[in-house]
C-alpha atoms as a PDB file:
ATOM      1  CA  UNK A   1       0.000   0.000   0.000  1.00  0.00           C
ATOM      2  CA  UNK A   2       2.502   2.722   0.954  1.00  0.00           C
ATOM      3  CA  UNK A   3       4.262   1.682  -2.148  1.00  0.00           C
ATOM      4  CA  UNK A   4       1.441   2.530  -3.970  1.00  0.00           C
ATOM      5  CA  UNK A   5       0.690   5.728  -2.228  1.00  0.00           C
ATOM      6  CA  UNK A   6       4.425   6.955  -3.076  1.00  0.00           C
ATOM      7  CA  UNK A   7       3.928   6.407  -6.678  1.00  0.00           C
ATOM      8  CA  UNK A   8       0.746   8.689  -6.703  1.00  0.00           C
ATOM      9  CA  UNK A   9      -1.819   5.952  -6.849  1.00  0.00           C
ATOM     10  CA  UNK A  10      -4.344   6.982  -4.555  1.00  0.00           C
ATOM     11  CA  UNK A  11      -4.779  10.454  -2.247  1.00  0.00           C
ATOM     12  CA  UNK A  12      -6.956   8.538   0.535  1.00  0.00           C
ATOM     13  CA  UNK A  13      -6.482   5.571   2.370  1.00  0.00           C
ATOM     14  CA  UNK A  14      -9.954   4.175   3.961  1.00  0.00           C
ATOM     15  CA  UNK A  15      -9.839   1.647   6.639  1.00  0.00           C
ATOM     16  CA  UNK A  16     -13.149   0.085   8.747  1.00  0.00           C
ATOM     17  CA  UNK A  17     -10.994  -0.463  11.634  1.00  0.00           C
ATOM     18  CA  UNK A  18      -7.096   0.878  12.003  1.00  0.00           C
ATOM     19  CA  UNK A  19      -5.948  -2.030  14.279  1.00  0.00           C
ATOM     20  CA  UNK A  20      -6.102  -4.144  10.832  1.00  0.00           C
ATOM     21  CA  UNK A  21      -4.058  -1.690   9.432  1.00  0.00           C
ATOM     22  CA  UNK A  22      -1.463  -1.103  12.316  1.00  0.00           C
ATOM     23  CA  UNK A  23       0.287  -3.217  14.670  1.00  0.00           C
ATOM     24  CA  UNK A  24       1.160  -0.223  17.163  1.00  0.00           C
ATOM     25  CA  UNK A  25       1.059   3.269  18.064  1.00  0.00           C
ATOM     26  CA  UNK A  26       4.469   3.810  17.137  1.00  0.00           C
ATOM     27  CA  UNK A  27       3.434   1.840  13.858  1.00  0.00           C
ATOM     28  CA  UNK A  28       0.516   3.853  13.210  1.00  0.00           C
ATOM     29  CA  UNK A  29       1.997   7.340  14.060  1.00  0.00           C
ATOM     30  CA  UNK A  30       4.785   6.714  11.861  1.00  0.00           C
ATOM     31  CA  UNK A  31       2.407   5.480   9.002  1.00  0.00           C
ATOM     32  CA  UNK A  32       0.251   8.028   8.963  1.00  0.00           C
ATOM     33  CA  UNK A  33       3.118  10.796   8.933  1.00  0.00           C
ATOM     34  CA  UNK A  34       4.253   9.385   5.612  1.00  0.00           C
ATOM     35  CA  UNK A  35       0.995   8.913   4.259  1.00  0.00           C
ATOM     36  CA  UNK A  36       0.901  12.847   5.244  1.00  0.00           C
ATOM     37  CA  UNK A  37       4.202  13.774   4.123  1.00  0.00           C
ATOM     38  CA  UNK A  38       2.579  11.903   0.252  1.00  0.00           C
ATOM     39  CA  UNK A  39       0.027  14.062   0.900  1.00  0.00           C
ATOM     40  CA  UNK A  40      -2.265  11.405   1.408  1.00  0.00           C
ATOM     41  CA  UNK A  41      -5.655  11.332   3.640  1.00  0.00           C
ATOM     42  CA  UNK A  42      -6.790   8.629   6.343  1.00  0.00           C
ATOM     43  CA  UNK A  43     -10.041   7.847   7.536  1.00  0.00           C
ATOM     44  CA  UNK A  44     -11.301   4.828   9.536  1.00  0.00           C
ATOM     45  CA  UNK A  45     -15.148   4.179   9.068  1.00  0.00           C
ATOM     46  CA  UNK A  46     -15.828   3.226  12.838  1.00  0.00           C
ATOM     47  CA  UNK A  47     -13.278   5.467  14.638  1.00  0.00           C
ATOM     48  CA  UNK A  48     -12.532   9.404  14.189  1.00  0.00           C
ATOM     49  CA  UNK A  49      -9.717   9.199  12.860  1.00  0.00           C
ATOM     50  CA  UNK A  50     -10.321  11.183   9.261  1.00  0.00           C
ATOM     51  CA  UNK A  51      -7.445  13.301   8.523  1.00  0.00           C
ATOM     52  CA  UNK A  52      -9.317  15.374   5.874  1.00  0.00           C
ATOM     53  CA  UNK A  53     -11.131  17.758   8.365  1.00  0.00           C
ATOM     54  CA  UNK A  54      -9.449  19.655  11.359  1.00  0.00           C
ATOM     55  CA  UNK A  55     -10.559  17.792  14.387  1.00  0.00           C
ATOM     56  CA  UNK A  56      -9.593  14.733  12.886  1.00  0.00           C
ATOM     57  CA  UNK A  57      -5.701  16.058  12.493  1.00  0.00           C
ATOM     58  CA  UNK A  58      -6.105  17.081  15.837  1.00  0.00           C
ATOM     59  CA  UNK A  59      -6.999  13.670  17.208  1.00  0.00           C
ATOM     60  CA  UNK A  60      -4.090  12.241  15.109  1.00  0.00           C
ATOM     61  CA  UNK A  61      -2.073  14.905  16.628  1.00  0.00           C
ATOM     62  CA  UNK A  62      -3.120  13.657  20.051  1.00  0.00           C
ATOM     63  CA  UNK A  63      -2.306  10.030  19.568  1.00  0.00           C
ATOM     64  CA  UNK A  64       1.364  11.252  17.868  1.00  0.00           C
ATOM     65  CA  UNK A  65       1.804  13.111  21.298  1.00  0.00           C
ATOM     66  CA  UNK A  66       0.696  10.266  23.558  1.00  0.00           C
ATOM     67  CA  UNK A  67       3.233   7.727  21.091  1.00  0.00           C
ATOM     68  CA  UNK A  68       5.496   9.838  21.809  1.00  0.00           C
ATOM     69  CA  UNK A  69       5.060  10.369  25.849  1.00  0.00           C
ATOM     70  CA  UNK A  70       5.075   6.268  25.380  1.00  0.00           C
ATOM     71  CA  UNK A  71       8.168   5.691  24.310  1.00  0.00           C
ATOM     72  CA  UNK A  72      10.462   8.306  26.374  1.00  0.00           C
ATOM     73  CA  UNK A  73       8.751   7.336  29.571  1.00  0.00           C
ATOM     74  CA  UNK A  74       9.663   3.580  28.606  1.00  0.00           C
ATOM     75  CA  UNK A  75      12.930   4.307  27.656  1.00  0.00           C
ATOM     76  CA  UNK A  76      13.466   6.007  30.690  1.00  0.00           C
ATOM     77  CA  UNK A  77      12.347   3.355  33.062  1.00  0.00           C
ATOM     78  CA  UNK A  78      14.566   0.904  31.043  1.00  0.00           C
ATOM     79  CA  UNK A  79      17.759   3.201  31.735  1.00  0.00           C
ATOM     80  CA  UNK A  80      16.970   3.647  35.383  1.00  0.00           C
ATOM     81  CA  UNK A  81      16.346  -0.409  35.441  1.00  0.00           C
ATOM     82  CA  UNK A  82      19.661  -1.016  34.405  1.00  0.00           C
ATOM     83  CA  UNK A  83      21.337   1.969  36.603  1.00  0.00           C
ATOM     84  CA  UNK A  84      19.563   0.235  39.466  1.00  0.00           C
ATOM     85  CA  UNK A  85      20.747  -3.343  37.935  1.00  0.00           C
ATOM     86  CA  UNK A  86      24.085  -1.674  37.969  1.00  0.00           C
ATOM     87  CA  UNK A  87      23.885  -0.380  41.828  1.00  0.00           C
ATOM     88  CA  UNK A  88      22.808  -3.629  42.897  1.00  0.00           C
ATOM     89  CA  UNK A  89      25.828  -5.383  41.628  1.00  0.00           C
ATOM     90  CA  UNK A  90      23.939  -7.326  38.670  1.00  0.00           C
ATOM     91  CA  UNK A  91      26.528  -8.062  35.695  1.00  0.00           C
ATOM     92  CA  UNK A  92      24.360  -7.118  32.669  1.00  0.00           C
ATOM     93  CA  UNK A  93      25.765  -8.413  29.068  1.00  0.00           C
ATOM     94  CA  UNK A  94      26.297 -12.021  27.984  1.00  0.00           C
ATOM     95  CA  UNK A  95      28.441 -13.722  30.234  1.00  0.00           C
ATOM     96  CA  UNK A  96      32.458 -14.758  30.046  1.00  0.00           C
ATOM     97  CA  UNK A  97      33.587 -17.320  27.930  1.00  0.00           C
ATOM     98  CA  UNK A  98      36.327 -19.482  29.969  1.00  0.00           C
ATOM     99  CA  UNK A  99      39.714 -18.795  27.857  1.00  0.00           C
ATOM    100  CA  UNK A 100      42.702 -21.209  28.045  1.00  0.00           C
ATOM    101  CA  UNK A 101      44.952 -18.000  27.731  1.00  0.00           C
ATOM    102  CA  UNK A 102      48.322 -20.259  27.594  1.00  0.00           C
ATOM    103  CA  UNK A 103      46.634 -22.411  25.275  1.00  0.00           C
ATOM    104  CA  UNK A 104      46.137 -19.284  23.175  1.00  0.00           C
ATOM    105  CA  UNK A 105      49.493 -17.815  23.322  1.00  0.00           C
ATOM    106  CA  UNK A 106      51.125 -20.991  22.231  1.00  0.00           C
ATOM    107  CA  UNK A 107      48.636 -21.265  19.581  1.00  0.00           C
ATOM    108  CA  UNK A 108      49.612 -17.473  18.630  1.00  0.00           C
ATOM    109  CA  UNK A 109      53.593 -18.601  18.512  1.00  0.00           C
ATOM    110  CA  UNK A 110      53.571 -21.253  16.675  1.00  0.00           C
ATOM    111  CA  UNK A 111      52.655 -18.804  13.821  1.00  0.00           C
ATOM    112  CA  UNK A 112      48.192 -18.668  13.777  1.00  0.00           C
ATOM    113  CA  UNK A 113      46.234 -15.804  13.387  1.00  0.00           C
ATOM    114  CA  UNK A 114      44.080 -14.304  15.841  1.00  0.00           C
ATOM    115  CA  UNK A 115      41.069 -15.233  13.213  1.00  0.00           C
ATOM    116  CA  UNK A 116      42.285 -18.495  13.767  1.00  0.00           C
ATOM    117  CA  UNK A 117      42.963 -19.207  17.218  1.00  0.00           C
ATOM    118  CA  UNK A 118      39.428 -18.025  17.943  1.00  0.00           C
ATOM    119  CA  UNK A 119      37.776 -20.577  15.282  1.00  0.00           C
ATOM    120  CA  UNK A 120      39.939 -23.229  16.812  1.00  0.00           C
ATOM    121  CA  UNK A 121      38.820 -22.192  20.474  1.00  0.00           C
ATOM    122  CA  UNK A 122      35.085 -21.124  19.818  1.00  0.00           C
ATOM    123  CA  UNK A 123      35.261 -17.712  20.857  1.00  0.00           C
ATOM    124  CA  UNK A 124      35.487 -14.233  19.244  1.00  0.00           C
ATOM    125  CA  UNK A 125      39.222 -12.955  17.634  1.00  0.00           C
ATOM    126  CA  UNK A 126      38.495 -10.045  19.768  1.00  0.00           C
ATOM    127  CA  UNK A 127      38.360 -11.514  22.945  1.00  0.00           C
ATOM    128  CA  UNK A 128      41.906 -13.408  21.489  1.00  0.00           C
ATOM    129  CA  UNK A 129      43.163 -10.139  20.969  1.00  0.00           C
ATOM    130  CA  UNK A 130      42.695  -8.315  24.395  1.00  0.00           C
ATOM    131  CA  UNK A 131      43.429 -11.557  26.163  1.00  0.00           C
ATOM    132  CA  UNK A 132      47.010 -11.955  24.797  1.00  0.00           C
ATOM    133  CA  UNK A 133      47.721  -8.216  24.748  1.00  0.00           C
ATOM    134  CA  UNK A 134      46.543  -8.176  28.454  1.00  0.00           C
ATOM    135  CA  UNK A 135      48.747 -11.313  29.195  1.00  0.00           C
ATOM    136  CA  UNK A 136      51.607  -9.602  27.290  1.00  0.00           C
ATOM    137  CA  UNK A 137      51.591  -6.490  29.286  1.00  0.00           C
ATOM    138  CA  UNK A 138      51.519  -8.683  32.498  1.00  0.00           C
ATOM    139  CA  UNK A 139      54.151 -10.533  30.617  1.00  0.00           C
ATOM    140  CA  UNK A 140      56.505  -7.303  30.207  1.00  0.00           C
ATOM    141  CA  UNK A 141      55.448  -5.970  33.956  1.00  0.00           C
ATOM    142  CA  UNK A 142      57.046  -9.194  35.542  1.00  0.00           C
ATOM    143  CA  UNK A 143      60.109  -8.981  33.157  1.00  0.00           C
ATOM    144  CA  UNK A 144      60.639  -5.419  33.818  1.00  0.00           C
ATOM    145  CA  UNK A 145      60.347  -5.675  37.643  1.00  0.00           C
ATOM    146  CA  UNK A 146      62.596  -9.218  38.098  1.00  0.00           C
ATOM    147  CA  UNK A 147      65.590  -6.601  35.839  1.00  0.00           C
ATOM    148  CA  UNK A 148      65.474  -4.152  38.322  1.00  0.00           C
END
């Protein structure tokens, strides 16, 4: 349909209901502002939505609004979920993948690529990565303090 309406096909979409048209507020809000933007009208037979007189693009206005109030006051309780999560001690993310670092670095000397090594060992060349750099820089640490 809104492929239609882009290519000039129609100025007014009629539905009887708009829940068989849109899955959500969000959905709908965003629908109908490109269906505006085409310059095309919306009216459901058994609701007042009509957006070819005033009070009906007032109502529409309305339910943009409240779509909008929706979704920042549930994106703020999800941020102060996870500050709270955080306070509480909770380790959010996936968890750790158990790393045979020495295992790795031997792996890494005898010539195979990070790519590699993390293929071989099921986990991401990334995690590779910062685990041998880390172990290196412990590595160097040790070396540098035993010299002195």
């Amino acid at each position: 349909m809104l492929a239609d309406a882009r290519r000039g096909r129609f100025d007014v979409v009629v539905v009887w209901r708009s829940d068989r048209l849109f899955r959500s507020l969000k959905n709908m809000v965003n629908t109908l502002a490109e269906l505006d933007a085409l310059n095309v009208a919306f009216v459901s037979c058994t609701e007042a939505f009509d957006t070819t007189t005033p009070q009906g693009k007032l109502l529409m206005h309305l339910v943009a609004a409240f779509a909008e109030f929706e979704r920042t006051t549930i994106a703020e309780r999800v941020r102060a979920g996870l500050a709270a999560a955080r306070r509480r001690g909770v380790r959010l993310g996936r968890p750790g993948v158990d790393l045979d670092v020495a295992k790795a670095a031997q792996m890494r000397a005898s010539g195979l690529s990070y790519r590699e090594i993390a293929r071989q060992l099921g986990v991401g060349a990334g995690r590779i990565h910062g685990a041998l750099n880390a172990n290196s820089g412990v590595q160097k640490r040790a070396r540098a303090a035993s010299a002195k």
